[in-house]
PDB file of N, CA and C in Angstrom:
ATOM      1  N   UNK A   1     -55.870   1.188 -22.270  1.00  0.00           N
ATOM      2  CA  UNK A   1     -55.819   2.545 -22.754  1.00  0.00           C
ATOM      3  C   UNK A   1     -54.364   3.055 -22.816  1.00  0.00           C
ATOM      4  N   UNK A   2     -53.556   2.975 -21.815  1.00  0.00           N
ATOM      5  CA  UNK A   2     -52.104   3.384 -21.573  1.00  0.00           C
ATOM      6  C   UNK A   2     -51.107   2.515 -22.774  1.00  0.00           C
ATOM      7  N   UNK A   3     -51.470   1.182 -23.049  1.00  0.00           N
ATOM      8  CA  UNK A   3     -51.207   0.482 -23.778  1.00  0.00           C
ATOM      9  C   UNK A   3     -51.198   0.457 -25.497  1.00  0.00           C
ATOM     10  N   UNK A   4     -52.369   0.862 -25.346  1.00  0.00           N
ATOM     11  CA  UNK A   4     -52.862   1.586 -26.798  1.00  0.00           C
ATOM     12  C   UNK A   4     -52.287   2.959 -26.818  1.00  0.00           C
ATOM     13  N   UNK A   5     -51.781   3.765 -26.195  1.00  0.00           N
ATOM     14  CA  UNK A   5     -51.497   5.055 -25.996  1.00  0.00           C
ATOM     15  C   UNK A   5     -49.783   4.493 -26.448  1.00  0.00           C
ATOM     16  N   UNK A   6     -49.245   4.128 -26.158  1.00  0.00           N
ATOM     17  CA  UNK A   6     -47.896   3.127 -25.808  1.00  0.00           C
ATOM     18  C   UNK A   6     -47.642   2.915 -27.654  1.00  0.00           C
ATOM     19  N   UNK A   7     -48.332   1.710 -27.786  1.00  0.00           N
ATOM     20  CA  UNK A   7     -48.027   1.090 -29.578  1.00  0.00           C
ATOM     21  C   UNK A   7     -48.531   2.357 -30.819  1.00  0.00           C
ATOM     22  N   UNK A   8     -49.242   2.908 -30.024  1.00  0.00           N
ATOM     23  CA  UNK A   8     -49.314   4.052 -30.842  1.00  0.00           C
ATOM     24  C   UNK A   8     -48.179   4.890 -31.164  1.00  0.00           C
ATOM     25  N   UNK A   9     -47.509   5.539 -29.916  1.00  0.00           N
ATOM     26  CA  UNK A   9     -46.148   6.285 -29.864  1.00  0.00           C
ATOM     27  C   UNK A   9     -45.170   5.356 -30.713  1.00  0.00           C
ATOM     28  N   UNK A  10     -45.228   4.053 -30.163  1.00  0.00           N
ATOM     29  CA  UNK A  10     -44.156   3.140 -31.053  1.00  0.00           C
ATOM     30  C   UNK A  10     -44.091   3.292 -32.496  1.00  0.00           C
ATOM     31  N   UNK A  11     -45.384   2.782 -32.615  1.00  0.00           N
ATOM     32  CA  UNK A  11     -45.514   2.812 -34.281  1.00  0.00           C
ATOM     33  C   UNK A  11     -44.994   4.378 -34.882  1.00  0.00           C
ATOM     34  N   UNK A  12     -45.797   5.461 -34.255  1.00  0.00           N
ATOM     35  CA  UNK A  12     -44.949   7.086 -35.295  1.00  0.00           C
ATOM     36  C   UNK A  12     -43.502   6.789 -34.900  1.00  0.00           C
ATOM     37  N   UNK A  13     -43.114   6.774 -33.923  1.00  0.00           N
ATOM     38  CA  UNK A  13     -41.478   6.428 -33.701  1.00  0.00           C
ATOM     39  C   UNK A  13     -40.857   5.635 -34.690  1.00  0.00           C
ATOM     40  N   UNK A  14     -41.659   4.337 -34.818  1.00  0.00           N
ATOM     41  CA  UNK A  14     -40.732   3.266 -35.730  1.00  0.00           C
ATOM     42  C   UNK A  14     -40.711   3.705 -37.614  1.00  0.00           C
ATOM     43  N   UNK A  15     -42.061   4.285 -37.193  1.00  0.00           N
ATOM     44  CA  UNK A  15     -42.031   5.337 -38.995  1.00  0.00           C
ATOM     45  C   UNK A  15     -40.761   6.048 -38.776  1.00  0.00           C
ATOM     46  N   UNK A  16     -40.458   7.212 -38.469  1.00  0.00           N
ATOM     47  CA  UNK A  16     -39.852   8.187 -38.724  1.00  0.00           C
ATOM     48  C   UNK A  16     -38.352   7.749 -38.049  1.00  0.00           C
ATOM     49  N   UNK A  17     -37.843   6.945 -37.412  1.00  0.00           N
ATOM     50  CA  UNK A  17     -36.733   6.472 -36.881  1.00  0.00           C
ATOM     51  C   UNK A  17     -36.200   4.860 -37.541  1.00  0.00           C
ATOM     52  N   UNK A  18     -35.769   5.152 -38.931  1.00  0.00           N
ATOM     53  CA  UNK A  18     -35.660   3.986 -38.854  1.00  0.00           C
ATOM     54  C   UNK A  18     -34.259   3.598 -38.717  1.00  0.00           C
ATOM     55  N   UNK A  19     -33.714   2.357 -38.446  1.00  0.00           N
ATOM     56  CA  UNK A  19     -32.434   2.321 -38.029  1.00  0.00           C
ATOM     57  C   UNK A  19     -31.480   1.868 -39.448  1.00  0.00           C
ATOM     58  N   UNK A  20     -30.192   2.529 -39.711  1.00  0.00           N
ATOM     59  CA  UNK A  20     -29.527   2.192 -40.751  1.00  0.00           C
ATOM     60  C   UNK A  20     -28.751   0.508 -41.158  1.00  0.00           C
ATOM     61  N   UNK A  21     -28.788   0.472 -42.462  1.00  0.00           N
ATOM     62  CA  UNK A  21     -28.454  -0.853 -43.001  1.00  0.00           C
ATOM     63  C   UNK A  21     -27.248  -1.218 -42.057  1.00  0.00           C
ATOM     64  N   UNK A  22     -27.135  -2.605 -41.978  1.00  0.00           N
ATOM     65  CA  UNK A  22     -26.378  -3.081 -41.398  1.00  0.00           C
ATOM     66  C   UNK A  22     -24.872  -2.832 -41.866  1.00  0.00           C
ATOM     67  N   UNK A  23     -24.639  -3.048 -43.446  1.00  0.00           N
ATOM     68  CA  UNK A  23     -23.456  -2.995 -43.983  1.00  0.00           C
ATOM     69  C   UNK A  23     -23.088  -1.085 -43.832  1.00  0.00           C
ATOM     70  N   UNK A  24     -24.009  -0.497 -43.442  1.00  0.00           N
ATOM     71  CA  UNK A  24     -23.802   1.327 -43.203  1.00  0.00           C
ATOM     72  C   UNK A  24     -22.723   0.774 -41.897  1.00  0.00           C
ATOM     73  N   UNK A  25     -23.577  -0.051 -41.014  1.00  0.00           N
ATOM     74  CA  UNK A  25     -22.808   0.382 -39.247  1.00  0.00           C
ATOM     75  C   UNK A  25     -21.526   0.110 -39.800  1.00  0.00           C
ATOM     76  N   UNK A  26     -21.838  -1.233 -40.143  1.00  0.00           N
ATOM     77  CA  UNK A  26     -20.114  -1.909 -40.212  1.00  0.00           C
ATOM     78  C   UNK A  26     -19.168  -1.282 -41.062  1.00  0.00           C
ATOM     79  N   UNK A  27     -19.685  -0.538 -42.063  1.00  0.00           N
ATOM     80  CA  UNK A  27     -18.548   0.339 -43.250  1.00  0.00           C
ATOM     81  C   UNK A  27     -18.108   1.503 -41.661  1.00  0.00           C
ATOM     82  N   UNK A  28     -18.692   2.106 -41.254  1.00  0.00           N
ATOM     83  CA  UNK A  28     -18.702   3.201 -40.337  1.00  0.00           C
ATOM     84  C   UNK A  28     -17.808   2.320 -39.513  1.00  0.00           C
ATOM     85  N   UNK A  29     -17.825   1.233 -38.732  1.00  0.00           N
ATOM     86  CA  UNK A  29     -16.829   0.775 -37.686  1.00  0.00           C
ATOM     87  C   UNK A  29     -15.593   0.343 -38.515  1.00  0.00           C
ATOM     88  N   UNK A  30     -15.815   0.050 -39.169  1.00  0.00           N
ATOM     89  CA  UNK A  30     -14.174  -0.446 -40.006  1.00  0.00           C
ATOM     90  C   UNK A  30     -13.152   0.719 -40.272  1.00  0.00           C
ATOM     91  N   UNK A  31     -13.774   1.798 -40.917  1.00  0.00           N
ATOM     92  CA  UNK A  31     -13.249   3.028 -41.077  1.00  0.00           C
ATOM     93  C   UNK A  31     -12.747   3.944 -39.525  1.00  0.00           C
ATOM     94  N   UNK A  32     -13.638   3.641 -38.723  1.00  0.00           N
ATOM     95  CA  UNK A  32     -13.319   4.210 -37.362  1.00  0.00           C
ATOM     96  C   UNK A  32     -12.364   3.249 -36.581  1.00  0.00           C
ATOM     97  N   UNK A  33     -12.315   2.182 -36.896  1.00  0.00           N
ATOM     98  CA  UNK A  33     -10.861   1.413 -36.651  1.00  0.00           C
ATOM     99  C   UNK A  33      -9.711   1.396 -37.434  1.00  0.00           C
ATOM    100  N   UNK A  34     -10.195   1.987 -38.575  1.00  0.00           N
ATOM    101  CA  UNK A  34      -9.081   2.323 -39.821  1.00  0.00           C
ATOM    102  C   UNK A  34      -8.344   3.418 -39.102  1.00  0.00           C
ATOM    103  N   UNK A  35      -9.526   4.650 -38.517  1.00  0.00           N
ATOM    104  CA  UNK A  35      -8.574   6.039 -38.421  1.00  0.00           C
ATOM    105  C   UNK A  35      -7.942   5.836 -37.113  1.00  0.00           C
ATOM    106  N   UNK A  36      -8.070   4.980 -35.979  1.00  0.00           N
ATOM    107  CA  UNK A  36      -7.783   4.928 -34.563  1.00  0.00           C
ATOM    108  C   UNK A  36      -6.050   4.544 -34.942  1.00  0.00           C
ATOM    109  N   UNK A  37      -6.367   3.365 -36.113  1.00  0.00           N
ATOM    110  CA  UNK A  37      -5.074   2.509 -35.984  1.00  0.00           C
ATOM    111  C   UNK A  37      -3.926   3.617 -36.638  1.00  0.00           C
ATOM    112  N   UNK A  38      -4.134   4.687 -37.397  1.00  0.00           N
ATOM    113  CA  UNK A  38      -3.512   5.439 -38.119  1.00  0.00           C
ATOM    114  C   UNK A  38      -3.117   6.580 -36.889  1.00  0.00           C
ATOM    115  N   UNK A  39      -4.516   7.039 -36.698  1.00  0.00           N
ATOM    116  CA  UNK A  39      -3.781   7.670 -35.344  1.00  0.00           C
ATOM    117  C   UNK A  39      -3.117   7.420 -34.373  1.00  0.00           C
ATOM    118  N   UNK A  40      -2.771   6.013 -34.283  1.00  0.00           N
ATOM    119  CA  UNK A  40      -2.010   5.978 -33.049  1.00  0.00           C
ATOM    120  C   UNK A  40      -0.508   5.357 -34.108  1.00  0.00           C
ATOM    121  N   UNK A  41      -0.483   5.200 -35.126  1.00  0.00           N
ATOM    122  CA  UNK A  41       1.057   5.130 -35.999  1.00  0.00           C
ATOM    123  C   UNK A  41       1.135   6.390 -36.032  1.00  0.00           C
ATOM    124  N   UNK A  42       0.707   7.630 -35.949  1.00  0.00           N
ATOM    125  CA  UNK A  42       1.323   8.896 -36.498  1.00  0.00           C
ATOM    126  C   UNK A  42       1.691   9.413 -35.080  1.00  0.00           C
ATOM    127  N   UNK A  43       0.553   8.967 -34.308  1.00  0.00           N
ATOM    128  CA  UNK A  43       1.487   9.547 -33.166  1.00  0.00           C
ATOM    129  C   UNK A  43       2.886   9.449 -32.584  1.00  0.00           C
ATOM    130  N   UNK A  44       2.964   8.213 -32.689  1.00  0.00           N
ATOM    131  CA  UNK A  44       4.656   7.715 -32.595  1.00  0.00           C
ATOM    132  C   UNK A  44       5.564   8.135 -33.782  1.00  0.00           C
ATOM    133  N   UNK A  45       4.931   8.324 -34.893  1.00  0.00           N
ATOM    134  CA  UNK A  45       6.005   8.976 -35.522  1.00  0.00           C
ATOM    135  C   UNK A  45       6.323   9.963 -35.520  1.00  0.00           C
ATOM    136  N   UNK A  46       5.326  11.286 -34.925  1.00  0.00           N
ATOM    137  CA  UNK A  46       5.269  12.875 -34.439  1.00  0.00           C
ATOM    138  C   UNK A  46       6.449  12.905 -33.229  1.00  0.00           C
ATOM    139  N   UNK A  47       6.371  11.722 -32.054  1.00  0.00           N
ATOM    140  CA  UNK A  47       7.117  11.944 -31.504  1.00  0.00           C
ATOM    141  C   UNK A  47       8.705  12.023 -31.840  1.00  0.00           C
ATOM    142  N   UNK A  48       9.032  10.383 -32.828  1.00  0.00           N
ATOM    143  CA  UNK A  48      10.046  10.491 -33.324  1.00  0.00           C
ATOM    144  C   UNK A  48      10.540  11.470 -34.102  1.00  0.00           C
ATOM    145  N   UNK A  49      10.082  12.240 -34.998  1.00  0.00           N
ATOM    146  CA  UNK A  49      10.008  13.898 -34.992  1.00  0.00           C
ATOM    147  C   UNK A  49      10.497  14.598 -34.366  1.00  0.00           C
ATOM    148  N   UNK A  50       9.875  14.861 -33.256  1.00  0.00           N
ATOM    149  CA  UNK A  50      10.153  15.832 -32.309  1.00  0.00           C
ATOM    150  C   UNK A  50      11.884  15.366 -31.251  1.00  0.00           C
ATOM    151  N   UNK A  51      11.849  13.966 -31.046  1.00  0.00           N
ATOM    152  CA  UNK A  51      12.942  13.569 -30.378  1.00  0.00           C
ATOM    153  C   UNK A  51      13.987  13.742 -31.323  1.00  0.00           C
ATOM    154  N   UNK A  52      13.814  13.232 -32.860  1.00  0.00           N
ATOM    155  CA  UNK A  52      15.316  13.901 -34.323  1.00  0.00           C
ATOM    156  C   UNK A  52      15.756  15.005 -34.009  1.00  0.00           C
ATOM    157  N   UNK A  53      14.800  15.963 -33.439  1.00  0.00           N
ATOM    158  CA  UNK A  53      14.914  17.596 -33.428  1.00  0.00           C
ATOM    159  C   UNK A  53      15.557  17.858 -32.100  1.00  0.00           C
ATOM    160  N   UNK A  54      15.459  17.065 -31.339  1.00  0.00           N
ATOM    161  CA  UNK A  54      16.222  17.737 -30.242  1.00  0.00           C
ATOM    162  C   UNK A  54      17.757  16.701 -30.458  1.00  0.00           C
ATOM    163  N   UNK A  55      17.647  15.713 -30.785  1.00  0.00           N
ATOM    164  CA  UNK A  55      18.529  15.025 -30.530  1.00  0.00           C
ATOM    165  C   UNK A  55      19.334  15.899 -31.605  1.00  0.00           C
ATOM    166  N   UNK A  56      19.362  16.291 -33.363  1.00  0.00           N
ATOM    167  CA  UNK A  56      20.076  16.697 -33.562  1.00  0.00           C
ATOM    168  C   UNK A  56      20.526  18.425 -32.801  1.00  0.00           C
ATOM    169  N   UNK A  57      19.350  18.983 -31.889  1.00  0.00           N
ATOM    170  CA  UNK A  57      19.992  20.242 -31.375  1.00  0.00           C
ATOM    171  C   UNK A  57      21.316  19.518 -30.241  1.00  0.00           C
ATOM    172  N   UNK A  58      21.011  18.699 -30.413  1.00  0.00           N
ATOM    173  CA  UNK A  58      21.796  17.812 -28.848  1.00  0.00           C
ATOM    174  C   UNK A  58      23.201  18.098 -29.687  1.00  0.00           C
ATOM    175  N   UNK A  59      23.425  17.369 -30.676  1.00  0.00           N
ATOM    176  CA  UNK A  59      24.451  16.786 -31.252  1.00  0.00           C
ATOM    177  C   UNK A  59      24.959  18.589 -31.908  1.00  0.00           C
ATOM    178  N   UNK A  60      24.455  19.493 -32.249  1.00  0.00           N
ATOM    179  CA  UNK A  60      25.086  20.572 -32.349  1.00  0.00           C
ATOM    180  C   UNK A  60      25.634  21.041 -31.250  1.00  0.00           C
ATOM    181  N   UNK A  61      25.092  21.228 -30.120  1.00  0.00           N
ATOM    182  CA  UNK A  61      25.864  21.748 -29.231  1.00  0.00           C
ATOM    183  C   UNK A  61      26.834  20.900 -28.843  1.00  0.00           C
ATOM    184  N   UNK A  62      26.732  19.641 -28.699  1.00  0.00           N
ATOM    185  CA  UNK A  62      28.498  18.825 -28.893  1.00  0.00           C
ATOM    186  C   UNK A  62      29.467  19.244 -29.238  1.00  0.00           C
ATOM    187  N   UNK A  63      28.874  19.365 -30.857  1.00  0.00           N
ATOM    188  CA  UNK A  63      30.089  19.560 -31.810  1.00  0.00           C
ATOM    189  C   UNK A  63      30.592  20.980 -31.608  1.00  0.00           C
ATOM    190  N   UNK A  64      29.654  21.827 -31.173  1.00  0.00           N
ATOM    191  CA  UNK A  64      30.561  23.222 -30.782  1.00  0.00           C
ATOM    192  C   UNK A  64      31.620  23.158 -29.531  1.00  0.00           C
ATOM    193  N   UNK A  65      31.194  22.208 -28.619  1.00  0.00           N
ATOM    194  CA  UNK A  65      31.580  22.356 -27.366  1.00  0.00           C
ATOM    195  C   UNK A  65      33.323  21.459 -27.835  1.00  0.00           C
ATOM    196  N   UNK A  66      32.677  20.460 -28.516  1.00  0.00           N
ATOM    197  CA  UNK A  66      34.098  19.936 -28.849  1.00  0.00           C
ATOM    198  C   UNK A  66      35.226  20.773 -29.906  1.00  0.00           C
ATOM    199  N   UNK A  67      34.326  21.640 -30.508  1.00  0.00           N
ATOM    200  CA  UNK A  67      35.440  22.816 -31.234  1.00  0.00           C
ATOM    201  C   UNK A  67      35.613  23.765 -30.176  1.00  0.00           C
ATOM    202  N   UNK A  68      35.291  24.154 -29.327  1.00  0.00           N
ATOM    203  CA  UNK A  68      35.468  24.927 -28.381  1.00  0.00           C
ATOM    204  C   UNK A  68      37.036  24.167 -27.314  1.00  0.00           C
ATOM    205  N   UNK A  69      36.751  23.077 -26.970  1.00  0.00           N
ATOM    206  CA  UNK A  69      37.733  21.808 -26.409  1.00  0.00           C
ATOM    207  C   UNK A  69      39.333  22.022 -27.342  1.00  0.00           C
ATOM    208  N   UNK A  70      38.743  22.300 -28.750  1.00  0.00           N
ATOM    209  CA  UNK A  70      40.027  22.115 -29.230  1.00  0.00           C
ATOM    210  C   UNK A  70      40.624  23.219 -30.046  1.00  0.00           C
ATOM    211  N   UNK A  71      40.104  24.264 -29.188  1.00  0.00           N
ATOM    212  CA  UNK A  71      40.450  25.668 -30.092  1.00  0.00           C
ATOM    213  C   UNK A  71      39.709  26.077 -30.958  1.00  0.00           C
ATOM    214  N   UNK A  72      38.868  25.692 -31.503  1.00  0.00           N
ATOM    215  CA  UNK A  72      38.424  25.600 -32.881  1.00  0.00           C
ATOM    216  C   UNK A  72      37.388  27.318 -32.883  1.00  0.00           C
ATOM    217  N   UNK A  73      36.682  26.606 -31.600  1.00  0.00           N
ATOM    218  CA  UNK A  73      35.678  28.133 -31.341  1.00  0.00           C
ATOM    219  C   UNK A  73      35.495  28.105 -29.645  1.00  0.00           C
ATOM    220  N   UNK A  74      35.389  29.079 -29.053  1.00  0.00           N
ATOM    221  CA  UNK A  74      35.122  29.348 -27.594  1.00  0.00           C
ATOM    222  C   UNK A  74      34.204  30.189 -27.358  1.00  0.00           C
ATOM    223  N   UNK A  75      33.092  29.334 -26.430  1.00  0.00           N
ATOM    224  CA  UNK A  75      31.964  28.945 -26.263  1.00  0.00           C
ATOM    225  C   UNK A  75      31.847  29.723 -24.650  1.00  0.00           C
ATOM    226  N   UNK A  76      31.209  30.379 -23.963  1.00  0.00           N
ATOM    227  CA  UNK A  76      31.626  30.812 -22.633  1.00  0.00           C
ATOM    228  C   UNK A  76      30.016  29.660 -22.422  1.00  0.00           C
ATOM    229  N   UNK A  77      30.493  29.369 -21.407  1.00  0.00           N
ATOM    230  CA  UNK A  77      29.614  28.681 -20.342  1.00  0.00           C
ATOM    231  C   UNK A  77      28.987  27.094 -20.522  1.00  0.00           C
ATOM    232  N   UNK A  78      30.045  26.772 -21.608  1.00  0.00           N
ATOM    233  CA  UNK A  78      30.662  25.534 -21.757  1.00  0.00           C
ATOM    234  C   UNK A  78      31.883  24.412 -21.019  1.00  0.00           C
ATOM    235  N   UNK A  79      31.203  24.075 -20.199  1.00  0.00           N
ATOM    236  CA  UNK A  79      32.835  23.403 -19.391  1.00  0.00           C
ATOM    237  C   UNK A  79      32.424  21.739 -19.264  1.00  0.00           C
ATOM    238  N   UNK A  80      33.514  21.050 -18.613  1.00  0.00           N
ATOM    239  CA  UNK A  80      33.822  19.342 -18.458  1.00  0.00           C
ATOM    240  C   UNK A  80      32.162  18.900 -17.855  1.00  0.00           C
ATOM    241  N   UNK A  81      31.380  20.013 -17.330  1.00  0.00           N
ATOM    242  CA  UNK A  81      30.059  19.223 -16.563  1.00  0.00           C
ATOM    243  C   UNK A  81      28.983  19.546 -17.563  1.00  0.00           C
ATOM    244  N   UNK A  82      29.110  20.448 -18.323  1.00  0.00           N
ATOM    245  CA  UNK A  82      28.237  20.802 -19.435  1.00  0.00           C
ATOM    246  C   UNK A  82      28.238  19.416 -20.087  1.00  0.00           C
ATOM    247  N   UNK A  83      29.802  19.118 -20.468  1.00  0.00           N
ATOM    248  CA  UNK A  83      29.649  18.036 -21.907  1.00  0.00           C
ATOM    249  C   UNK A  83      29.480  16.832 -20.757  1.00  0.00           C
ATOM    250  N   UNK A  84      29.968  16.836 -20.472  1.00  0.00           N
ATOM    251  CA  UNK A  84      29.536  15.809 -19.302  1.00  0.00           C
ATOM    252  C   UNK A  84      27.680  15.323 -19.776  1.00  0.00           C
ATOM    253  N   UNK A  85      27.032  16.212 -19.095  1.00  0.00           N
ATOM    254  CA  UNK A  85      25.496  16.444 -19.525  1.00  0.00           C
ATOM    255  C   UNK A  85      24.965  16.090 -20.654  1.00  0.00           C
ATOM    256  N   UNK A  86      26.006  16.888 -21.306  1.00  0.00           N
ATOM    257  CA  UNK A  86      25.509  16.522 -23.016  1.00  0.00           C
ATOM    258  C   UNK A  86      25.471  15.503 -23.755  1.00  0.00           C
ATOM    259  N   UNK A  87      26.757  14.718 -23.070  1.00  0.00           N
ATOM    260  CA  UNK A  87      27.085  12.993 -23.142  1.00  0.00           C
ATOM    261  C   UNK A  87      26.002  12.050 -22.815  1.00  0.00           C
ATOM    262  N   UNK A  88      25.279  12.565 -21.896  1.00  0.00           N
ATOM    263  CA  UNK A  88      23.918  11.342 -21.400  1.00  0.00           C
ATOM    264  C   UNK A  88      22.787  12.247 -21.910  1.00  0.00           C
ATOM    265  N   UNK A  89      23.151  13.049 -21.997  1.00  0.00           N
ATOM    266  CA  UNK A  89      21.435  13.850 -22.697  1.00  0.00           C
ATOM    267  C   UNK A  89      21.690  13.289 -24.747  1.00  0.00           C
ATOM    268  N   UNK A  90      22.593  12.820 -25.181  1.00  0.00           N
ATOM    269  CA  UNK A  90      22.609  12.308 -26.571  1.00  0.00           C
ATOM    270  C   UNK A  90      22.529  10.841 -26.130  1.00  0.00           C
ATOM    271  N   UNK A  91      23.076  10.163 -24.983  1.00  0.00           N
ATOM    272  CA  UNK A  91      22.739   8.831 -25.444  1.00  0.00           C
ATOM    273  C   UNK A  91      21.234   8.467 -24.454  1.00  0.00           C
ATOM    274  N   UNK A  92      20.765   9.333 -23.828  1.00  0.00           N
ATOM    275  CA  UNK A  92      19.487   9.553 -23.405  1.00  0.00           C
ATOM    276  C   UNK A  92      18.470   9.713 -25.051  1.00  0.00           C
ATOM    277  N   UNK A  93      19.077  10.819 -25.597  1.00  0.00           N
ATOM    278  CA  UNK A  93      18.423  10.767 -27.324  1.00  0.00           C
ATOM    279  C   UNK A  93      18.361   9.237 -27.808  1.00  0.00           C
ATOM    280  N   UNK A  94      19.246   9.028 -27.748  1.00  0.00           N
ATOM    281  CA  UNK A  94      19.784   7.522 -28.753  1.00  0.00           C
ATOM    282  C   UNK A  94      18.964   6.431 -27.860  1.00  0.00           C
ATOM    283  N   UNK A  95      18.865   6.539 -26.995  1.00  0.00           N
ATOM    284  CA  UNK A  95      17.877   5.675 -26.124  1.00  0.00           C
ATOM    285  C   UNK A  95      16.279   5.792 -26.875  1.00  0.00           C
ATOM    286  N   UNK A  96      15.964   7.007 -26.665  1.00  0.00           N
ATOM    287  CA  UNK A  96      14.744   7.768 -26.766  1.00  0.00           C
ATOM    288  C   UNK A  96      14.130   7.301 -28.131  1.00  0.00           C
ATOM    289  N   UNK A  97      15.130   7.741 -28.972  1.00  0.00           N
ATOM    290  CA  UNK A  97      14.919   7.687 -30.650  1.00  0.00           C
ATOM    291  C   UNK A  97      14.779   6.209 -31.192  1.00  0.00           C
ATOM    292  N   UNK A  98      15.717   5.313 -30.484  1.00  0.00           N
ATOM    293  CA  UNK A  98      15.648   3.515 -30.968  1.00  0.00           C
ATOM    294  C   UNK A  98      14.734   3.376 -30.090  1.00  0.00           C
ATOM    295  N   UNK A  99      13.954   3.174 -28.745  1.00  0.00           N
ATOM    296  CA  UNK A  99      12.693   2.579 -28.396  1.00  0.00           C
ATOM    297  C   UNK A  99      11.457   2.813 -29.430  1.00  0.00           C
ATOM    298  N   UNK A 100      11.637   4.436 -30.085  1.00  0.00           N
ATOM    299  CA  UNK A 100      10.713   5.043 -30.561  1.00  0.00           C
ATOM    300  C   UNK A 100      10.692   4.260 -32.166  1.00  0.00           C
ATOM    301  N   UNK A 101      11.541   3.573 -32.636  1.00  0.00           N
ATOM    302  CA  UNK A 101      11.671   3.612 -33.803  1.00  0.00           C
ATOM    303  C   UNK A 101      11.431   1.827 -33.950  1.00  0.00           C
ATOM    304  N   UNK A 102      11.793   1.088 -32.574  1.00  0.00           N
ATOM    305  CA  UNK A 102      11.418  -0.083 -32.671  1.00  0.00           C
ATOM    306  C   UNK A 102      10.170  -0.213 -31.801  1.00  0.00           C
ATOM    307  N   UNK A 103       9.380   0.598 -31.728  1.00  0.00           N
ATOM    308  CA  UNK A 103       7.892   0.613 -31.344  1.00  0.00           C
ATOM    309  C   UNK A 103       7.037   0.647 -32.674  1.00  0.00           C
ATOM    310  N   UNK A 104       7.539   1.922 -33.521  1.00  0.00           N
ATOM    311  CA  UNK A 104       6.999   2.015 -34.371  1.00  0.00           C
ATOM    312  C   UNK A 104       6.848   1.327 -35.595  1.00  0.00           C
ATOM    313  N   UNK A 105       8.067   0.547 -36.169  1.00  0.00           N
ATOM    314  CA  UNK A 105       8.346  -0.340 -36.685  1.00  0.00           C
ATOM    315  C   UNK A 105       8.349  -1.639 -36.485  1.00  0.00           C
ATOM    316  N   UNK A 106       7.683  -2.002 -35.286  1.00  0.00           N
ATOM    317  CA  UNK A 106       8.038  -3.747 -35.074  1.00  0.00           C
ATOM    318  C   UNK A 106       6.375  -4.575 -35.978  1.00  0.00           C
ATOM    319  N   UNK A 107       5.891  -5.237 -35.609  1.00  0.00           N
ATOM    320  CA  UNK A 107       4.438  -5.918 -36.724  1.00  0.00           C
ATOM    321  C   UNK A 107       3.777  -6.079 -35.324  1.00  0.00           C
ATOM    322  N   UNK A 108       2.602  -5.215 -35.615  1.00  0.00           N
ATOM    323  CA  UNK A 108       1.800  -5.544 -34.585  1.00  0.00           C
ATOM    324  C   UNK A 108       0.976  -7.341 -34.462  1.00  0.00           C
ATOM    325  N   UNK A 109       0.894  -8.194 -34.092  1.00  0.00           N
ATOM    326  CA  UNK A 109       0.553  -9.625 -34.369  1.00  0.00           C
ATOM    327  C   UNK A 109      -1.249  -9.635 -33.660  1.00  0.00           C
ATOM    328  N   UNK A 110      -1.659  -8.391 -33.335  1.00  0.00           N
ATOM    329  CA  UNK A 110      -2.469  -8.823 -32.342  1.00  0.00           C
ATOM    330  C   UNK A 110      -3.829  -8.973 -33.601  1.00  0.00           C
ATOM    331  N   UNK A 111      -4.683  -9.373 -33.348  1.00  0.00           N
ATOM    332  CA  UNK A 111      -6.199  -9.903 -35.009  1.00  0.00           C
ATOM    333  C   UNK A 111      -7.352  -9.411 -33.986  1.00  0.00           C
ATOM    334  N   UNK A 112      -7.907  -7.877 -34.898  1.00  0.00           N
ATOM    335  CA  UNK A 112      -8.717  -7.629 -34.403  1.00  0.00           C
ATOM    336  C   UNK A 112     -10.088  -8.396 -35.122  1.00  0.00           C
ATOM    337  N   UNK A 113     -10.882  -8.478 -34.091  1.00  0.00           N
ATOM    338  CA  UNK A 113     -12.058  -9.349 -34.889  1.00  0.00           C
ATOM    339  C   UNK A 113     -11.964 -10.745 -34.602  1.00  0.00           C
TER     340      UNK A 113
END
């Protein structure tokens, strides 16, 4: 009785649930490995973005500090420990910006599938 109660439920279930074509899943997983792999190239390039932008704010305040150094313009609260700073905070950039750019650019070798 429980049994028959059982293949009964199955059967309206297997009517009204049926499961999609095979070539549906796999178009659906290819595309969802399409957008993963894209999202994770844009992410590294958003960053490199964002690191251009500071690195060139980096490199402006240099160049003032070094017109400031040589008369050019005077800068208050600019001194030898500022540029000092500014010296490893640009090649901290230049660090930042080439990991970022040979991450993003190198050939990934790895074969999914």
């Amino acid at each position: 009785m429980v049994a028959k109660a059982l293949r009964q439920d199955a059967s309206d279930l297997a009517a009204r649930h049926i499961p999609p074509p095979s070539a549906l899943v796999w178009a659906a997983a290819e595309r969802h490995r399409r957008m993963t792999a894209l999202a994770r190239a844009t992410r590294f390039l958003r960053i490199l973005q964002i690191a251009g932008v500071i690195y060139a704010a980096v490199l402006v305040v240099w160049g003032l500090h070094s017109l400031a150094g040589h008369g050019g313009m005077i800068l208050p609260g600019l001194d030898a420990k500022s540029l000092n700073a500014t010296i490893e905070g640009v090649g901290l950039a230049v660090l930042f910006v080439g990991s970022g750019l040979w991450y993003a650019l190198r050939r990934d070798e790895r074969r999914i599938g």
